[in-house]
Each structure stands twice: as C-alpha cells, then as structure tokens.
C-alpha atoms as a PDB file:
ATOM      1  CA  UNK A   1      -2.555  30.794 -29.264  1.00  0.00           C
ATOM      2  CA  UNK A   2      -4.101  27.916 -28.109  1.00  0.00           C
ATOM      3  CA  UNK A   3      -2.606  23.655 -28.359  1.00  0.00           C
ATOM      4  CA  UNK A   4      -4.825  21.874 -30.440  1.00  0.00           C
ATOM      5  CA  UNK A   5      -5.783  18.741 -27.930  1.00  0.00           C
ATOM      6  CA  UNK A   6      -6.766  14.958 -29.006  1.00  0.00           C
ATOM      7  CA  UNK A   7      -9.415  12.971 -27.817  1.00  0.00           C
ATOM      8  CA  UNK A   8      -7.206  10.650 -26.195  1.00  0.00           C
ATOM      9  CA  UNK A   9      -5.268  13.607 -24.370  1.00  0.00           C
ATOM     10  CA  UNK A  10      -8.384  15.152 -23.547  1.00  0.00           C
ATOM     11  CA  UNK A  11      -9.883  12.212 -22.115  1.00  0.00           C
ATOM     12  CA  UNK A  12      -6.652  11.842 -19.769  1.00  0.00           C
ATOM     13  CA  UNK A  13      -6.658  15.181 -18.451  1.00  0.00           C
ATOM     14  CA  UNK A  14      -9.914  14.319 -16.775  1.00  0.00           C
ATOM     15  CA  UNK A  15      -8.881  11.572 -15.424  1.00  0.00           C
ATOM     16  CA  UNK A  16      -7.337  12.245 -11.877  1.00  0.00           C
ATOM     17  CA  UNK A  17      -5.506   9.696  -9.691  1.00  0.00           C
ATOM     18  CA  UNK A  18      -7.362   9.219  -5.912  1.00  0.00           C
ATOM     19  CA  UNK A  19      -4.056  10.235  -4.612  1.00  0.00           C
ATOM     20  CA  UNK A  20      -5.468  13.868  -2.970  1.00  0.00           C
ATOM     21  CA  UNK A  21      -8.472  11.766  -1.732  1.00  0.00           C
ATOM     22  CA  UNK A  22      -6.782   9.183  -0.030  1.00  0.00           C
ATOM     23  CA  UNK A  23      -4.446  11.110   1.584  1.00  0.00           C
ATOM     24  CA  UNK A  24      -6.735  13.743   2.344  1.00  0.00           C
ATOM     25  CA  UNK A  25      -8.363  11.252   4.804  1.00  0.00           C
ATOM     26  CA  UNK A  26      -5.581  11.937   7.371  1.00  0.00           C
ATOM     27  CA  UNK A  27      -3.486  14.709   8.135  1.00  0.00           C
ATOM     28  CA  UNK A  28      -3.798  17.894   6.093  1.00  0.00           C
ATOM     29  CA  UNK A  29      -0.321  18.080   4.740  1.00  0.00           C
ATOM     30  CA  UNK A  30      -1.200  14.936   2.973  1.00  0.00           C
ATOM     31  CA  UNK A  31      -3.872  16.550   1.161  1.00  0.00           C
ATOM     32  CA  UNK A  32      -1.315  18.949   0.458  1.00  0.00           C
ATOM     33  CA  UNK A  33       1.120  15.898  -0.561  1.00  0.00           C
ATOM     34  CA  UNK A  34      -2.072  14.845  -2.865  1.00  0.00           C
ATOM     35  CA  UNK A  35      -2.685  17.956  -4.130  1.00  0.00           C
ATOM     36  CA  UNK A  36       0.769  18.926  -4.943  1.00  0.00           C
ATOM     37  CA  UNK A  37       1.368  14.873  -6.497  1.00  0.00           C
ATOM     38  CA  UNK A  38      -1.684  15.921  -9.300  1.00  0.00           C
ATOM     39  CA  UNK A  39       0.105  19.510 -10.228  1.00  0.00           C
ATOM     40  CA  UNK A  40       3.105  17.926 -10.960  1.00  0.00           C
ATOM     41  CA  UNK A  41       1.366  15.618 -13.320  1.00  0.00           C
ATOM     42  CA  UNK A  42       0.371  12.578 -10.754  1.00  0.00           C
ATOM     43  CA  UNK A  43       1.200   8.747 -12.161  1.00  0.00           C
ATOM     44  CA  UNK A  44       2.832  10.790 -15.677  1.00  0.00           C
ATOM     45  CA  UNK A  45       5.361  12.337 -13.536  1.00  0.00           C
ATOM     46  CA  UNK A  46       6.264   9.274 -11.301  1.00  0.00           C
ATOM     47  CA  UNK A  47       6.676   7.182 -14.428  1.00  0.00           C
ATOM     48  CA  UNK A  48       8.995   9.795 -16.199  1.00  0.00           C
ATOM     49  CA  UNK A  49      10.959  10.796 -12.790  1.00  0.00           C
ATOM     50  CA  UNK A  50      11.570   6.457 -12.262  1.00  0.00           C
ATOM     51  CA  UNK A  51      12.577   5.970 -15.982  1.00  0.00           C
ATOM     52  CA  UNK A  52      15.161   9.013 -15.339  1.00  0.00           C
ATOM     53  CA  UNK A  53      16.151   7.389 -11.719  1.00  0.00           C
ATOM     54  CA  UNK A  54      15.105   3.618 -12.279  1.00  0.00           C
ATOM     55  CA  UNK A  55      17.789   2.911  -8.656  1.00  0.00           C
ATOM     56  CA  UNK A  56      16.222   5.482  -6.596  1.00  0.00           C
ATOM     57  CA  UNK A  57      13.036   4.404  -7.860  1.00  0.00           C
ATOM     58  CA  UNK A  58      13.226   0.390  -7.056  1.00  0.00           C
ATOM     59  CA  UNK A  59      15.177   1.479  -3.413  1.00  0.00           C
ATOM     60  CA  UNK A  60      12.137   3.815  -2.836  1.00  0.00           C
ATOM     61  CA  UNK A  61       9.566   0.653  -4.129  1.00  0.00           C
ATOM     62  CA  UNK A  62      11.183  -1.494  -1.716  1.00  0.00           C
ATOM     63  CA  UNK A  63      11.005   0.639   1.217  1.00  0.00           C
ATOM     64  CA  UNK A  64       7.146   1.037   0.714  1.00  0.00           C
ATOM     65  CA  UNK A  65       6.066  -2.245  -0.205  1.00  0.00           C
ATOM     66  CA  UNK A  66       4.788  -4.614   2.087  1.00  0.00           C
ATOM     67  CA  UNK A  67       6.276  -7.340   3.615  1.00  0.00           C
ATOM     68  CA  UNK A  68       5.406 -10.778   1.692  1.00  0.00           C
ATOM     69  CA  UNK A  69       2.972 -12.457   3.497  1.00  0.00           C
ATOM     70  CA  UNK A  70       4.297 -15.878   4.387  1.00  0.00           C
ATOM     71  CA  UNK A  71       3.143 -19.227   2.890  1.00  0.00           C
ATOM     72  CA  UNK A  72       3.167 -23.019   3.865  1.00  0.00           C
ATOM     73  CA  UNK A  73       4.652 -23.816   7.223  1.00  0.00           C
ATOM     74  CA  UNK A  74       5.785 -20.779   9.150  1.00  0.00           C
ATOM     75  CA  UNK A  75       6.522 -22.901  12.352  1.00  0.00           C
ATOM     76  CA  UNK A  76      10.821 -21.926  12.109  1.00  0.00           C
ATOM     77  CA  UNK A  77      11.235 -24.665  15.351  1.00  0.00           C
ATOM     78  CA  UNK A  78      10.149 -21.681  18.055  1.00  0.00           C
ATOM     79  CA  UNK A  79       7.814 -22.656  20.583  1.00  0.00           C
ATOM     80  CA  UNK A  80       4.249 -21.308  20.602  1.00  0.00           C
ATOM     81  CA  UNK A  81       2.744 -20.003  23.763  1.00  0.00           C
ATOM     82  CA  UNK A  82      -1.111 -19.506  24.040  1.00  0.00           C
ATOM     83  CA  UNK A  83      -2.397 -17.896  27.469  1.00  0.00           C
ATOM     84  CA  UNK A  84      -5.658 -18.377  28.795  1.00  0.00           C
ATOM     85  CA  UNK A  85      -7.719 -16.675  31.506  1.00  0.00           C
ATOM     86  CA  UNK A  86      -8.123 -18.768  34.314  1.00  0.00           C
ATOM     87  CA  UNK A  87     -12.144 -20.327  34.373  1.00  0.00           C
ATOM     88  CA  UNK A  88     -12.444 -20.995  30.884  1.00  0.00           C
ATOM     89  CA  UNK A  89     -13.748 -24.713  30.345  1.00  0.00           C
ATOM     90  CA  UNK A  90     -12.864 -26.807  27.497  1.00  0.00           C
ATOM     91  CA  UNK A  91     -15.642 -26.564  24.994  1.00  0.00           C
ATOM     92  CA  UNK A  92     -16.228 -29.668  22.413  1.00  0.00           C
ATOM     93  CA  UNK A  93     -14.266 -28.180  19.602  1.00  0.00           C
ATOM     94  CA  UNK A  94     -11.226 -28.266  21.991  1.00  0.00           C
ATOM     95  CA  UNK A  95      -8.304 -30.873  21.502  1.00  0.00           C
ATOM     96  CA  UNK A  96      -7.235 -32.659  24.479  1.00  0.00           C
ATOM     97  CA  UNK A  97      -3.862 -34.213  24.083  1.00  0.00           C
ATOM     98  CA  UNK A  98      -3.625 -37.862  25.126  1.00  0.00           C
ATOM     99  CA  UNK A  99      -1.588 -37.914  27.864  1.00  0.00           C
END
C-alpha cells in the first residue's frame, strides 16, 4: 500500500542539499559524510536533531563558525613590523616620514 504524497512533499523530495557535492570535492569519506547526511534526511534531520538538543546544537554552531572578522581600528597598541628586501627603491606612492 502505497502513501498518498502532496505536491509540496513531492516537490521537497527532489530537492537535495549540495552537502554530498561539496564534500565530495575532498577526501572520499566526505562523500561518504555527504552521502550518509542526505539518507538521514539532510537539513530535515539537522533541524529536528537541534530542536531535540538545542545545547549541543549552539556548542557545535560555535565551534564551526568563523571567527568575526574585525571592524574599525584593529591597531590593540602592538607595534607593526613590515620587512623589505634590500634594493627596493621608494616608488611615488611611497610615504616618507618627515624626519
């Protein structure tokens, strides 16, 4: 006996994440890691598995989420030290201090 599918449900089962594509670009076991992400149901699953563990879910967020990019001045008081190789002449877009 067959589950009478919507449209809408339909529709959604054709719709895969890139997850297996992505990671297939590198190692095989994330292919596998892809692969395995879509037969357990892919963004569905996440979103049911974080509403069951919303802690686990914002510690494992945190981990993975990039480091905020920083704004205004970054200058924390450290000095800056540029190195040159030797022979390189000042060109007219360089700054000469006064001295």
């Amino acid at each position: 006996m067959s589950k009478a599918v919507s449209p809408k449900d339909e529709a959604r089962s054709e719709v895969r994440s890139d997850a297996p594509m992505v990671l297939g670009t590198g190692h095989p076991i994330h292919q596998i890691m892809g692969d395995v992400f879509e037969e357990l149901g892919g963004k569905k699953f996440v979103k049911k598995w974080a509403k069951e563990n919303p802690t686990e879910y914002m510690k494992m967020v945190m981990k993975l989420a990039p480091p905020p990019r920083p704004t205004g001045n970054t200058n924390s008081g450290g000095t800056v030290h540029i190195h040159l190789p030797e022979g390189i002449q000042p060109s007219p877009l360089d700054v000469v201090a006064e001295q």
